[in-house]
C-alpha atoms as a PDB file:
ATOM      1  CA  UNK A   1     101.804 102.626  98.479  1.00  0.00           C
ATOM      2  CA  UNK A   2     101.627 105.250 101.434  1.00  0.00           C
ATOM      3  CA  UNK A   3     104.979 104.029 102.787  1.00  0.00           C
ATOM      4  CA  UNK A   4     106.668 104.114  99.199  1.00  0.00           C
ATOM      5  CA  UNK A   5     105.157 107.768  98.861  1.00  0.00           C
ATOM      6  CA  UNK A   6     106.407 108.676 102.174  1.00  0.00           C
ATOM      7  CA  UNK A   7     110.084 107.977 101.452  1.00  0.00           C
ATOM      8  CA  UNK A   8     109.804 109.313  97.864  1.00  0.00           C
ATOM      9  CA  UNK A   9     108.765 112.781  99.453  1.00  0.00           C
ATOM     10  CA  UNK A  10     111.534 112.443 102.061  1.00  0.00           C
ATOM     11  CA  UNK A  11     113.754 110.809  99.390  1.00  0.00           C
ATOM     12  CA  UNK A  12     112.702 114.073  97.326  1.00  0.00           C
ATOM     13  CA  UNK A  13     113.483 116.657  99.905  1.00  0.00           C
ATOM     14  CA  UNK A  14     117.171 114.781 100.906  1.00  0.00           C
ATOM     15  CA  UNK A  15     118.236 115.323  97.673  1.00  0.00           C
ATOM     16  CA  UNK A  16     117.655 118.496  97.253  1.00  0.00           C
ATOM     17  CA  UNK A  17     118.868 119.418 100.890  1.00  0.00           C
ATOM     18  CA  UNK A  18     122.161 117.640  99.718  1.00  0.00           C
ATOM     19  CA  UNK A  19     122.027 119.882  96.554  1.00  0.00           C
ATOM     20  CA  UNK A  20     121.709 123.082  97.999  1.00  0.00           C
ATOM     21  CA  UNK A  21     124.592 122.489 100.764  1.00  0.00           C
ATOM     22  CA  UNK A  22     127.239 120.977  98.193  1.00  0.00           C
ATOM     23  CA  UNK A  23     126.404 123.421  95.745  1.00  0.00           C
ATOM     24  CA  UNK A  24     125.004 126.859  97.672  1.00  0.00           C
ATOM     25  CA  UNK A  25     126.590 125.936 100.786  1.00  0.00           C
ATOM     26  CA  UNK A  26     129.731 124.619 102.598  1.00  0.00           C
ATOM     27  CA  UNK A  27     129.282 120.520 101.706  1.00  0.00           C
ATOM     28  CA  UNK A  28     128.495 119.799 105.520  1.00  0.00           C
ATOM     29  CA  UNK A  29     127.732 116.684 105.419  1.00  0.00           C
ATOM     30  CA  UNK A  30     130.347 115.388 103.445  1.00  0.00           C
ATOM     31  CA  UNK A  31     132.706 117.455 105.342  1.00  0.00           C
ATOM     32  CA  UNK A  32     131.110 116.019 108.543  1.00  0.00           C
ATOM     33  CA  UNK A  33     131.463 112.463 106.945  1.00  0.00           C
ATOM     34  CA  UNK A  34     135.034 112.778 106.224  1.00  0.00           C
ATOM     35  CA  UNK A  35     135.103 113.661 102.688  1.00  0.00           C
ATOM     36  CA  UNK A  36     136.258 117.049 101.305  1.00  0.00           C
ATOM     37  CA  UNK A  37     133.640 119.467  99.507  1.00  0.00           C
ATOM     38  CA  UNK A  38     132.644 118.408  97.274  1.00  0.00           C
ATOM     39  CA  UNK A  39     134.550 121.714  94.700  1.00  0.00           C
ATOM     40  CA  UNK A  40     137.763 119.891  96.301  1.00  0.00           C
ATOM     41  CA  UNK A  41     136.638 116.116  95.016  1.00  0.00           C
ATOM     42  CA  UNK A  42     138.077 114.738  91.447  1.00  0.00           C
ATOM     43  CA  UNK A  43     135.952 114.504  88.510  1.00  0.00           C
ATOM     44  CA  UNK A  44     134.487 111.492  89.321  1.00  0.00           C
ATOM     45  CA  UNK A  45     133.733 112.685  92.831  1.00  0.00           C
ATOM     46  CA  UNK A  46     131.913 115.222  92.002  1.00  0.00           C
ATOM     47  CA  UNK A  47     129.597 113.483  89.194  1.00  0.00           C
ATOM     48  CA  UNK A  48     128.795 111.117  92.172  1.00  0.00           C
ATOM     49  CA  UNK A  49     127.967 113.496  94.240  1.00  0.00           C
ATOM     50  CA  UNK A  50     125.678 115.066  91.339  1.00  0.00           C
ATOM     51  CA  UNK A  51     123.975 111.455  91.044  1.00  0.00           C
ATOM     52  CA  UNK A  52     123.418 111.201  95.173  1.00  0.00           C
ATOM     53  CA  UNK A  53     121.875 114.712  94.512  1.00  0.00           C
ATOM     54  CA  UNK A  54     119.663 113.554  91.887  1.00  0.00           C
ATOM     55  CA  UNK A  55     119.324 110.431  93.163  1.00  0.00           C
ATOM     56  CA  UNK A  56     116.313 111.748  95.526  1.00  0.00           C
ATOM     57  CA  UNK A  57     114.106 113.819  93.011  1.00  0.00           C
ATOM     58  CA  UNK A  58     114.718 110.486  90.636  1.00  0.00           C
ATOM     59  CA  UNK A  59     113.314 108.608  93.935  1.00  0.00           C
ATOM     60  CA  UNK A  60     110.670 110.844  94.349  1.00  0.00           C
ATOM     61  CA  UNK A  61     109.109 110.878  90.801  1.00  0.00           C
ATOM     62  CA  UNK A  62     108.848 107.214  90.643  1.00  0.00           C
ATOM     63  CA  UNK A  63     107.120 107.054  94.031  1.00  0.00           C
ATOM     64  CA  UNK A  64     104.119 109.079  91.958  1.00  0.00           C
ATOM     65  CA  UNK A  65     104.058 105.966  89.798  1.00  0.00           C
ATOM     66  CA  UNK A  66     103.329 103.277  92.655  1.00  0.00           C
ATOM     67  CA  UNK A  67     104.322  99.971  92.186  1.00  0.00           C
ATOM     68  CA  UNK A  68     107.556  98.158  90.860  1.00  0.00           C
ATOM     69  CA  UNK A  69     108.812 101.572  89.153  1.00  0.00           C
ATOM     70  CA  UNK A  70     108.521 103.643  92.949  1.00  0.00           C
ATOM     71  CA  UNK A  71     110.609 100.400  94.325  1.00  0.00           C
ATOM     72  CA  UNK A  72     113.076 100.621  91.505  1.00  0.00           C
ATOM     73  CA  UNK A  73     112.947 104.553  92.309  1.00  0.00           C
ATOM     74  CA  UNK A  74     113.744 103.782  96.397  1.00  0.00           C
ATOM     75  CA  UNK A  75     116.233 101.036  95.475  1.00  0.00           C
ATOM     76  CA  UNK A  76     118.031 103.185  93.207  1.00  0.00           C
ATOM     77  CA  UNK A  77     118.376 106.056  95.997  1.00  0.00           C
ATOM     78  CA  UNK A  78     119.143 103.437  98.077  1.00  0.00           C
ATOM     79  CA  UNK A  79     122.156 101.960  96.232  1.00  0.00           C
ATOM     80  CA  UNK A  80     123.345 105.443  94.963  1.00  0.00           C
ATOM     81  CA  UNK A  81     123.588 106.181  99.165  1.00  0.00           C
ATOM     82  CA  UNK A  82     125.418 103.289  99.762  1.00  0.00           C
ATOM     83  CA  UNK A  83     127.582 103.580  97.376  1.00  0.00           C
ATOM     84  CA  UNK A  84     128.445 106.970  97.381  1.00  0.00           C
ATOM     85  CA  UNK A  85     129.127 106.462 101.659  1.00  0.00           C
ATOM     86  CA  UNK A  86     131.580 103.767 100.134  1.00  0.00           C
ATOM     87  CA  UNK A  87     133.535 105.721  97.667  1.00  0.00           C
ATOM     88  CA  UNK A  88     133.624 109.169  98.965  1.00  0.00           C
END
């Protein structure tokens, strides 16, 4: 449980870091990544990059649960990552 707590909290923080720079700030890392910012992505871009965004708080509460629900909260960050390196 200490290692699924530990990437919840860092899970956490990521997504709000990734909040604050697409939405406060200049999208850096998407820039960085190839990918416009994200007030220059379509529709569906940009509710993606609102679910990568949410995707660590999500991660983050779960990992307070322990068990199966913070690994479905760490596998859904996960996937959301991947994908979202995939499509945008």
């Amino acid at each position: 449980d200490k290692f699924r707590s530990l990437m919840g909290s860092l899970y956490g923080i990521a997504g709000l870091a990734h909040a604050a720079d697409c939405y406060f700030g200049q999208s850096q890392l998407l820039v960085a990544a190839g990918s416009p910012p994200v007030s220059d992505l379509p529709p569906i871009g940009q509710g993606l990059v609102a679910l990568w965004c949410a995707a660590g708080p999500v991660a983050f509460v779960a990992s307070c649960w322990k068990g199966i629900v913070a690994d479905i909260g760490l596998l859904f960050y996960g996937a959301v990552e991947v994908v979202s390196a995939a499509v945008l």
